[in-house]
Protein backbone atom coordinates (compact mmCIF):
# COMPACT_ATOMS: atom_id res chain seq x y z
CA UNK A 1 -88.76 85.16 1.51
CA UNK A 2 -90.35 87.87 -0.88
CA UNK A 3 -87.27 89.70 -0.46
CA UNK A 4 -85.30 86.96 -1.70
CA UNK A 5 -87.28 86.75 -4.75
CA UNK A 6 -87.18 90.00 -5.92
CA UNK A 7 -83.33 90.22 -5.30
CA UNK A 8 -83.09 86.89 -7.46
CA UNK A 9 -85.18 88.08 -9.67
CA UNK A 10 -83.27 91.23 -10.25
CA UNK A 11 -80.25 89.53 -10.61
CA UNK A 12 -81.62 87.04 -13.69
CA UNK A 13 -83.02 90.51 -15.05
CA UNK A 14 -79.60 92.15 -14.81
CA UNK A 15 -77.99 89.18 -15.90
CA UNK A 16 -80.51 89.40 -19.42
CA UNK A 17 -79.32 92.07 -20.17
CA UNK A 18 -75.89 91.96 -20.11
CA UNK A 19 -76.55 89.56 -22.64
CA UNK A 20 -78.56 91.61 -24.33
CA UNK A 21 -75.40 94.04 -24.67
CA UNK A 22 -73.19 90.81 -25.24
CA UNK A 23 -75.76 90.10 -28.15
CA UNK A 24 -75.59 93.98 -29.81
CA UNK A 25 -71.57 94.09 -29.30
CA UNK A 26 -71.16 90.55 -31.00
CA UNK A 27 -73.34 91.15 -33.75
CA UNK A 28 -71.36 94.45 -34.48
CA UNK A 29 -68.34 92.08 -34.39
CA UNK A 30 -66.21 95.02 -32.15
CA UNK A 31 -64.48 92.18 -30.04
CA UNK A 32 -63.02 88.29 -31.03
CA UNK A 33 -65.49 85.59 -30.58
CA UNK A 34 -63.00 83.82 -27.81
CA UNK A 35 -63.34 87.43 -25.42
CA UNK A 36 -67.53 87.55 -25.46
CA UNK A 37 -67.44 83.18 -24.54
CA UNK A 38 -64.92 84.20 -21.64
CA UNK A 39 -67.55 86.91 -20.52
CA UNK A 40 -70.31 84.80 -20.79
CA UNK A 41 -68.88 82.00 -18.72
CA UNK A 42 -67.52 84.33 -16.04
CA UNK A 43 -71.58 85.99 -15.88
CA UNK A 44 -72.85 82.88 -15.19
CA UNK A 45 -70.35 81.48 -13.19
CA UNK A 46 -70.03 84.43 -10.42
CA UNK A 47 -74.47 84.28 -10.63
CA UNK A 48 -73.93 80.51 -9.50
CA UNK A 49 -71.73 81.53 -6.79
CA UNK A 50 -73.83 84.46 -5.70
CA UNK A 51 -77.26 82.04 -6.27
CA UNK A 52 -74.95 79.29 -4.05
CA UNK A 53 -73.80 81.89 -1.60
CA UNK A 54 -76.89 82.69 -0.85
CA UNK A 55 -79.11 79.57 -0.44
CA UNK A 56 -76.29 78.07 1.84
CA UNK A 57 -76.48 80.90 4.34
CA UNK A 58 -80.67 81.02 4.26
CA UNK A 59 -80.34 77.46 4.67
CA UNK A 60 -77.97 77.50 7.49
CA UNK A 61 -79.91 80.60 9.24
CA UNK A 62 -83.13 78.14 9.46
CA UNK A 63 -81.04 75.39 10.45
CA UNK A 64 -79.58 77.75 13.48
CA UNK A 65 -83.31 79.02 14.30
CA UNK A 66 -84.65 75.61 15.81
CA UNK A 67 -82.85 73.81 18.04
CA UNK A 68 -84.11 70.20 18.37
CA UNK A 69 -85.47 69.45 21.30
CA UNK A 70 -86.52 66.20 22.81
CA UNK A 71 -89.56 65.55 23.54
CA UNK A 72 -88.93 64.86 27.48
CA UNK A 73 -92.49 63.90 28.06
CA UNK A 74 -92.60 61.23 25.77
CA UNK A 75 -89.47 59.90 26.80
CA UNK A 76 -90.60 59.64 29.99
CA UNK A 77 -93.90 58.29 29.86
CA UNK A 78 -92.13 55.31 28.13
CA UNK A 79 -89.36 55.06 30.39
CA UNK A 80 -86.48 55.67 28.20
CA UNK A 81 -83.15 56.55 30.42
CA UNK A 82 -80.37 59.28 28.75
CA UNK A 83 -78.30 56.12 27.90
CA UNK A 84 -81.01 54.83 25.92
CA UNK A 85 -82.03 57.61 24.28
CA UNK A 86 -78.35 58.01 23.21
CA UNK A 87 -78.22 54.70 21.93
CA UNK A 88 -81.42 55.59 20.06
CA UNK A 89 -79.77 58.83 18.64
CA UNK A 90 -76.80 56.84 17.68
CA UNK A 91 -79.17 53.87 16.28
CA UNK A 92 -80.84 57.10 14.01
CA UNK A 93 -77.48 57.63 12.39
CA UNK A 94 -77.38 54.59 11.12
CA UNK A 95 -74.09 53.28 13.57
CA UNK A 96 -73.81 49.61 13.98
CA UNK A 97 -73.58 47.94 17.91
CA UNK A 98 -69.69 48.80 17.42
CA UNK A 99 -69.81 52.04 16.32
CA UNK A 100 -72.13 53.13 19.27
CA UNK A 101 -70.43 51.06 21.56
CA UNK A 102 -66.90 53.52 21.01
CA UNK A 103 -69.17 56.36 20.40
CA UNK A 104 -70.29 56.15 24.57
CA UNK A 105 -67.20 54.52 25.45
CA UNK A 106 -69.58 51.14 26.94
CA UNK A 107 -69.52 47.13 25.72
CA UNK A 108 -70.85 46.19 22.95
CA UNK A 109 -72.97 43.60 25.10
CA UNK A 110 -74.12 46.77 26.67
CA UNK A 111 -75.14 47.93 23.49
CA UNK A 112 -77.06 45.38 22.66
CA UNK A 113 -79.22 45.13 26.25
CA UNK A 114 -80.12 48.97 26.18
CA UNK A 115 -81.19 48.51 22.15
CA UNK A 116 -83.26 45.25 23.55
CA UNK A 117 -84.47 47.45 26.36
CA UNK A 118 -85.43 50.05 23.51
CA UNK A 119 -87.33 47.36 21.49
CA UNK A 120 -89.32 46.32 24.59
CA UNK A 121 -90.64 50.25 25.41
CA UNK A 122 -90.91 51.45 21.94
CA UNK A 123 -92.79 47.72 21.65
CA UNK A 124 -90.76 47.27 18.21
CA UNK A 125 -89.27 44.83 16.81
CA UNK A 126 -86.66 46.20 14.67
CA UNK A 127 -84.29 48.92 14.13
CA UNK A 128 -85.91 50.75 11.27
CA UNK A 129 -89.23 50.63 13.13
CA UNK A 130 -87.23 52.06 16.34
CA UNK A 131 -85.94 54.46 14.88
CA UNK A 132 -89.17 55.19 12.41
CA UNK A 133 -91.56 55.62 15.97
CA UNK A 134 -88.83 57.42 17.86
CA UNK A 135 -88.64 59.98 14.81
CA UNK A 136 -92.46 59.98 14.80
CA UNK A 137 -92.36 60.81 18.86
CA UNK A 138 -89.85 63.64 18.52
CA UNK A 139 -86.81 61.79 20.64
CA UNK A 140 -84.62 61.68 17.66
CA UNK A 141 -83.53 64.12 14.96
């Protein structure tokens, strides 16, 4: 993380004072008005890229770096079967009784009794409060 910063850092420092130089060759009037705008722009655009570059791939390193896992103990202790805690996994996305239903290649109908079966063990009432206590007990992303 430090190491980060101080790269970042030297980059806006670098970046200051090429405009800096920018500044002292414009006021000097050696170039047309049109050329230092087309520098400037192409500075700060390839730093955006760079700055983008480079969050996307810390981001994705942390994303690599933990797994999730479910927490098996909880699931069993309440009794949840895999096909329910797909359902619930599909339920988390935010999929509707059809969507899950050709998701796991089952019934709709079938759908519908494992989410009631889900209800009755999380002792819920809802979907949003499924999925809120399932989140809360690790058994969903």
């Amino acid at each position: 993380m430090r190491n980060s910063i101080w790269i970042f850092g030297a980059a806006l420092g670098l970046a200051a004072l090429i405009l800096k130089g920018i500044e002292i060759y414009y006021t000097v009037n050696l170039l047309p008005t049109g050329i230092y705008i087309g520098i400037l722009a192409i500075l700060i655009a390839g730093l955006g890229f760079w700055v983008g570059k480079k969050l996307i791939s810390a981001s994705s390193q942390k994303a690599d770096q933990r797994p999730f896992k479910i927490n098996e103990q909880a699931a069993e202790s309440l009794g949840l079967s895999m096909r329910e805690l797909d359902v619930l996994d599909q339920l988390g996305k935010g999929h509707s009784d059809q969507e899950i239903a050709d998701k796991l290649f089952i019934s709709v109908n079938t759908v519908k009794k494992h989410i009631s079966s889900i209800y009755k063990k999380l002792n819920v009432s809802r979907r949003s409060m499924a999925v809120k206590k399932a989140r809360s007990l690790k058994l969903i992303q």
